[in-house]
Protein backbone atom coordinates (compact mmCIF):
# COMPACT_ATOMS: atom_id res chain seq x y z
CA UNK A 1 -12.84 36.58 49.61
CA UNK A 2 -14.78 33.65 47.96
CA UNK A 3 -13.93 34.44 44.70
CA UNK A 4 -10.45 34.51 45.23
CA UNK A 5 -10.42 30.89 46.85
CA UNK A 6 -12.76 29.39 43.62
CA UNK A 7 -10.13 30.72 41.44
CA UNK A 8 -7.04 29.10 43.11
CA UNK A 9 -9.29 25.61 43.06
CA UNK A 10 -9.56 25.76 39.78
CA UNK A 11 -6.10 26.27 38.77
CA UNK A 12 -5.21 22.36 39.07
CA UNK A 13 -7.81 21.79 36.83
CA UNK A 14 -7.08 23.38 33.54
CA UNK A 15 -3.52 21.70 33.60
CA UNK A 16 -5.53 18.01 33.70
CA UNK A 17 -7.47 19.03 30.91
CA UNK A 18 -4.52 20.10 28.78
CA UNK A 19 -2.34 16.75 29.74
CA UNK A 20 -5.33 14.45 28.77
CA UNK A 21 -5.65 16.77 25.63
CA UNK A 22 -2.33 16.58 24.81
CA UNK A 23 -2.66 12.31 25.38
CA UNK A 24 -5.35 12.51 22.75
CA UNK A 25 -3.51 14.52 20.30
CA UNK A 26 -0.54 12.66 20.98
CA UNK A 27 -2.35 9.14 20.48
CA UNK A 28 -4.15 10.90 17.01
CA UNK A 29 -0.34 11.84 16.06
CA UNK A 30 1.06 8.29 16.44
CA UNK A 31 -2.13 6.40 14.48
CA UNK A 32 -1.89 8.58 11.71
CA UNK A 33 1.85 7.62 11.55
CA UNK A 34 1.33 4.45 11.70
CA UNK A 35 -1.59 4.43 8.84
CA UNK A 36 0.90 6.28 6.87
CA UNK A 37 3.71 3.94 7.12
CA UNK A 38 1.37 0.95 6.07
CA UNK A 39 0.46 3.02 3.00
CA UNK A 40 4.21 3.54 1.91
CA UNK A 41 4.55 -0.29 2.50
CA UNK A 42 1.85 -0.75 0.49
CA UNK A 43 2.98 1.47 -2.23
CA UNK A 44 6.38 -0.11 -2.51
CA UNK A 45 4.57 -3.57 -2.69
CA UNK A 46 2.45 -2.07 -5.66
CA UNK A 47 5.45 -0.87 -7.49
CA UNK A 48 7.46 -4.27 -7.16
CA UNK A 49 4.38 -6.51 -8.55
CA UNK A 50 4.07 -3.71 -11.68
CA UNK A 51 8.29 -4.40 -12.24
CA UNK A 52 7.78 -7.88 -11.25
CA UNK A 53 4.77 -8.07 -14.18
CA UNK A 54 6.72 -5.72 -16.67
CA UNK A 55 9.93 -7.95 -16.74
CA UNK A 56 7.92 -11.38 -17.15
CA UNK A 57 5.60 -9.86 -19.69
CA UNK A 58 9.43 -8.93 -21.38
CA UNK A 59 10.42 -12.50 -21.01
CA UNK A 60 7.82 -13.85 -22.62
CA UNK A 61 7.81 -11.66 -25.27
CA UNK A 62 11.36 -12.32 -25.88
CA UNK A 63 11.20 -16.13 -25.66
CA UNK A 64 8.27 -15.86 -28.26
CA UNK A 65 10.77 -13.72 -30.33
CA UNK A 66 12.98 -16.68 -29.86
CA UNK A 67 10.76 -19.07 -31.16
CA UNK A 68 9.60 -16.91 -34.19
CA UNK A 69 12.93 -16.88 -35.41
CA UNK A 70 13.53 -20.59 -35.00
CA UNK A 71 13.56 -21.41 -38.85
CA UNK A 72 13.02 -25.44 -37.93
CA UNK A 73 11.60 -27.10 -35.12
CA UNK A 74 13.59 -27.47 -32.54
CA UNK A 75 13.60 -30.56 -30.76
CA UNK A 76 12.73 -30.85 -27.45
CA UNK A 77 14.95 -32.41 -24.50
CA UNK A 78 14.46 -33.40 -21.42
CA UNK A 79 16.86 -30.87 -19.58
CA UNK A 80 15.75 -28.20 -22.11
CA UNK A 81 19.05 -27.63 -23.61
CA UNK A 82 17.87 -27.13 -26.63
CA UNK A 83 15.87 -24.24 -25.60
CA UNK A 84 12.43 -26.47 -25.56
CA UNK A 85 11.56 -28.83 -22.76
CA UNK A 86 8.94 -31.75 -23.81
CA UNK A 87 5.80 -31.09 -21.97
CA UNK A 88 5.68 -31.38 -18.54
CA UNK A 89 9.31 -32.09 -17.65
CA UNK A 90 10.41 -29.30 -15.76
CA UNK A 91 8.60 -31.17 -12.87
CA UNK A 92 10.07 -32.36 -10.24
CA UNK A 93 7.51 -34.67 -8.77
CA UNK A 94 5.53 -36.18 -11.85
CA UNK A 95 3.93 -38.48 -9.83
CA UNK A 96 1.17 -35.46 -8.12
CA UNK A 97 -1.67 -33.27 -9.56
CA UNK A 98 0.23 -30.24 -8.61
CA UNK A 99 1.72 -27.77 -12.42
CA UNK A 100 5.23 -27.83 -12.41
CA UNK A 101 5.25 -24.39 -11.87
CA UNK A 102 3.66 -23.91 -8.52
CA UNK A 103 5.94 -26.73 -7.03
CA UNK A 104 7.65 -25.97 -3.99
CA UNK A 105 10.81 -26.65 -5.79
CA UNK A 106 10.14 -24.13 -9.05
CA UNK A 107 8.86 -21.16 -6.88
CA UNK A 108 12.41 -19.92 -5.73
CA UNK A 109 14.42 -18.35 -8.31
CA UNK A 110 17.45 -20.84 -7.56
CA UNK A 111 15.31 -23.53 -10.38
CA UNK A 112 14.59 -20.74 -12.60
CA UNK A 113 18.63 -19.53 -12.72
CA UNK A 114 19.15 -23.14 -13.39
CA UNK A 115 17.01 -24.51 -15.19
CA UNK A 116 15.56 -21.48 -17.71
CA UNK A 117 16.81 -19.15 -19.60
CA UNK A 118 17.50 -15.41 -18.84
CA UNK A 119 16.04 -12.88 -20.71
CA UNK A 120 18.57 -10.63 -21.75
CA UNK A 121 17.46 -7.05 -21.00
CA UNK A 122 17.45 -6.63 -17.25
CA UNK A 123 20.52 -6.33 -15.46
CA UNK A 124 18.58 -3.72 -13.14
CA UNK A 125 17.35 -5.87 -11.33
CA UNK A 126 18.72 -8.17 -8.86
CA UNK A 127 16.99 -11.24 -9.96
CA UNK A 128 16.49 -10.83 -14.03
CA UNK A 129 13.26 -12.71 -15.48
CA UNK A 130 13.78 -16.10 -16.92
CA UNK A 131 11.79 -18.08 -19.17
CA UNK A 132 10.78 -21.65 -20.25
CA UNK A 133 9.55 -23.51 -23.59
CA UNK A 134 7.43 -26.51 -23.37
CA UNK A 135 6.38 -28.91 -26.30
CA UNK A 136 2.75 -29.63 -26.00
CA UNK A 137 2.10 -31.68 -29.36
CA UNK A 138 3.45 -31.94 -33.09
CA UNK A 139 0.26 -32.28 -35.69
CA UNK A 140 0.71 -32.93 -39.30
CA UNK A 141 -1.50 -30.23 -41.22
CA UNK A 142 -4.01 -32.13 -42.94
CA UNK A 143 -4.11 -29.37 -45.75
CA UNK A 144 -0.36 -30.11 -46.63
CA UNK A 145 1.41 -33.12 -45.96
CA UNK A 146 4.53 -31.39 -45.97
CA UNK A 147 4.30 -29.02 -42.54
CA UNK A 148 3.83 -29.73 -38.47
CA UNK A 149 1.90 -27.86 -36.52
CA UNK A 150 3.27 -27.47 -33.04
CA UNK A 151 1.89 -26.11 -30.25
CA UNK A 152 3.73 -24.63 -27.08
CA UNK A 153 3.63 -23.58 -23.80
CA UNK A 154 5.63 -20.55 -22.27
CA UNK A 155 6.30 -19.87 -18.94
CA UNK A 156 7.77 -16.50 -17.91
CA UNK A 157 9.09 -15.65 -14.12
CA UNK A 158 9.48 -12.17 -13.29
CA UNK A 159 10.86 -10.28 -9.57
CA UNK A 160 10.60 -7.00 -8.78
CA UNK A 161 13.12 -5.23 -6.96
CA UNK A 162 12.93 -8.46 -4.37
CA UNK A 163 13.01 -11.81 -5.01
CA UNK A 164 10.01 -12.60 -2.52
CA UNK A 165 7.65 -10.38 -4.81
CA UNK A 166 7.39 -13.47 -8.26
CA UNK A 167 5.00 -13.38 -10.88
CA UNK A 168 4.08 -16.06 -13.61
CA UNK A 169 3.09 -15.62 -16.74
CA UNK A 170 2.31 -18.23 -19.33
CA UNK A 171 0.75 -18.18 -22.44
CA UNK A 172 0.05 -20.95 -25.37
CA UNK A 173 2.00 -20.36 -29.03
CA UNK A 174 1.45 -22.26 -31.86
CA UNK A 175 3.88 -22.49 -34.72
CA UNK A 176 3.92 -24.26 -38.33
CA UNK A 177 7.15 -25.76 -39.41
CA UNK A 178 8.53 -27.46 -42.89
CA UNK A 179 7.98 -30.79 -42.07
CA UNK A 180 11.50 -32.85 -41.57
């Protein structure tokens, strides 16, 4: 007679353990969801800066192209029309410390559409890369009288497949030219 009360006590017993078991599972389930949705995330964020990278390395390669094949100086303006901006203009506020480039104004890819040029290559993405020719200096080559030295600075924008993933790229060219 005892042992059939003990076992009808018990009864209510196992069925706790299981629900709290099944909270804990449950609770393990939704973490590990949640851990793996922050690594797609971060995935997706990896492979938009690599596109964002690859299509401003592009641009810069292809303004560099454009500047190899220049067969005279061009001559810088202030709006860059004629494909090279004198140094330092693209700012918008002269008057600060703060690169053109990391202006408030020239992060949003509004200034780059008007303001650079578009490389050609990328209509796959929504926000092609664009790119921008300074003028840093002219030098006459001391050698021969009859050349200029001129150095420049390129500045490449890239996106990725969003516009709120940008990445800069500059780098410094120099190039001799028959002196005019």
């Amino acid at each position: 007679m005892k042992r059939g009360r003990l076992i009808q006590a018990q009864q209510g017993v196992i069925l706790i353990f299981c629900l709290i078991f099944l909270l804990v599972l449950s609770m393990m389930g939704m973490t590990g969801m949640q851990s793996a949705v922050l690594q797609e995330r971060m995935a997706g964020n990896l492979v938009s800066h690599a596109s964002a990278f690859h299509a401003a390395a592009a641009a810069l390669t292809e303004a560099q192209e454009w500047l190899a094949t220049q067969p005279l100086r061009p001559l810088p303006s202030t709006d860059g029309s004629s494909g090279v901006w004198w140094r330092d203009n693209p700012d918008p506020v002269g008057a600060n410390a703060v690169p053109w480039w990391e202006e408030v104004d020239c992060l949003n890819s509004a200034w780059w559409q008007r303001y650079a040029r578009e490389a050609s290559d990328f209509q796959l993405l929504a926000n092609g890369p664009h790119w921008l020719i300074e003028e840093f200096g002219v030098f006459t080559d001391s050698a021969s009288d009859d050349e200029q030295v001129v150095s420049y600075r390129i500045t490449a924008r890239g996106t990725g497949h969003a516009d709120s993933v940008p990445v800069l790229l500059q780098t410094i060219v120099v190039k001799t030219y028959p002196d005019e």
